[in-house]
Protein backbone atom coordinates (compact mmCIF):
# COMPACT_ATOMS: atom_id res chain seq x y z
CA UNK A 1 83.48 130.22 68.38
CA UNK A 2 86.82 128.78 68.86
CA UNK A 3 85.56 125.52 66.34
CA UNK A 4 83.48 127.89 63.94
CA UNK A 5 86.41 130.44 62.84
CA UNK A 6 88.34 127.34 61.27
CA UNK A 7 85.14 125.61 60.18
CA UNK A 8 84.91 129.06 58.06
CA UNK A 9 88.08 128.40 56.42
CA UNK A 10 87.31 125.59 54.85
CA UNK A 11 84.04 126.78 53.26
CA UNK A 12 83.37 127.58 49.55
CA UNK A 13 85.36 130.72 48.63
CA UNK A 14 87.55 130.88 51.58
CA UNK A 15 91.36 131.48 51.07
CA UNK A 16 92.22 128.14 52.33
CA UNK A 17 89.81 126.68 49.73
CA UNK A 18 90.72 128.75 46.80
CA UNK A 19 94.47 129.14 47.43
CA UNK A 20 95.66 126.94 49.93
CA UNK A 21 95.97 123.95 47.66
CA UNK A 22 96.98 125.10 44.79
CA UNK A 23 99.90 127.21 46.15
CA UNK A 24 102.98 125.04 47.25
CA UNK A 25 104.10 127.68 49.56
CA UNK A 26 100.81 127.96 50.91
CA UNK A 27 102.28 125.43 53.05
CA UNK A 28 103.16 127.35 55.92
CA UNK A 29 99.36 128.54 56.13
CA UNK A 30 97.90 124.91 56.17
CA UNK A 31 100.23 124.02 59.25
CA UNK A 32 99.01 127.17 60.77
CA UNK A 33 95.89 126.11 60.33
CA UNK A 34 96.33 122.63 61.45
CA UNK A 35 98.04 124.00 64.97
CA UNK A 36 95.08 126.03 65.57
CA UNK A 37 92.64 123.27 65.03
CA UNK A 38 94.65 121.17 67.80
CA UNK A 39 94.47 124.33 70.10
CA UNK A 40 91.18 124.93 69.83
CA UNK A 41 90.02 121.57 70.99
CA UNK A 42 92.75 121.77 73.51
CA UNK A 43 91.75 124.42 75.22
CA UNK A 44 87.74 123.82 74.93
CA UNK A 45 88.81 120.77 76.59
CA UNK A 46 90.82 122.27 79.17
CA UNK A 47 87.94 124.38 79.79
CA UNK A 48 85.55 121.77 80.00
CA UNK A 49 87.53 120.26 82.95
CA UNK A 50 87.88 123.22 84.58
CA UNK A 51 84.36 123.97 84.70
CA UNK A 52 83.67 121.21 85.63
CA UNK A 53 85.75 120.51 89.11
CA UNK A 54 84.34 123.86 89.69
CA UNK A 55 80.62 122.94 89.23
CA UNK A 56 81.38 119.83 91.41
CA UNK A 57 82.57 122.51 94.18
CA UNK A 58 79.74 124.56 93.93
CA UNK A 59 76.82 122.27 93.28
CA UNK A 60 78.11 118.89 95.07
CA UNK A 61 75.89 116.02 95.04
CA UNK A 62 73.40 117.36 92.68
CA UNK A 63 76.14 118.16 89.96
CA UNK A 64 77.59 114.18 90.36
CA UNK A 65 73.25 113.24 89.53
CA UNK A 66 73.92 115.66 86.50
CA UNK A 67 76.52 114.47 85.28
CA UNK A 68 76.21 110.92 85.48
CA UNK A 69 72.77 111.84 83.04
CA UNK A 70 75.43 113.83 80.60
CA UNK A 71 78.26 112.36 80.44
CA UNK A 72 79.90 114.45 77.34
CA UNK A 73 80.52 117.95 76.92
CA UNK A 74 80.31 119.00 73.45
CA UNK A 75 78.77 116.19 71.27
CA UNK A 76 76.61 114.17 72.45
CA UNK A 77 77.64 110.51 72.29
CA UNK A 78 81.35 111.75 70.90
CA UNK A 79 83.04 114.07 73.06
């Protein structure tokens, strides 16, 4: 959710699309934008970690086989 709401904002008909760039004081809305891009994958990282340590409490052993087999979170072979 937190990458798909700004992925909509970029798609055909969108304000950010139809507006964004051709108004100069759009400006302010494309920084917006930007910040919440940067939070987004902040805090899905963030998340990430923090589910992970917890697995690793829970599970042990069995969650250090796991992830050594899947070693990213949210694209494989990226992130």
């Amino acid at each position: 959710m937190i990458a798909g709401i700004p992925l909509s904002h970029v798609t055909s008909g969108s304000w950010l699309t139809e507006c964004a760039f051709v108004n100069p004081s759009a400006l302010y809305m494309i920084v917006v934008w930007s910040v919440w891009w940067v939070w987004g994958f902040a805090a899905c990282a963030r998340r990430a970690q923090a589910e992970d340590a917890q697995l690793r409490k829970v599970f042990g052993e069995k969650w250090d086989e796991y992830a050594a087999r899947v070693p990213c979170w949210f694209v494989p072979g990226i992130l």
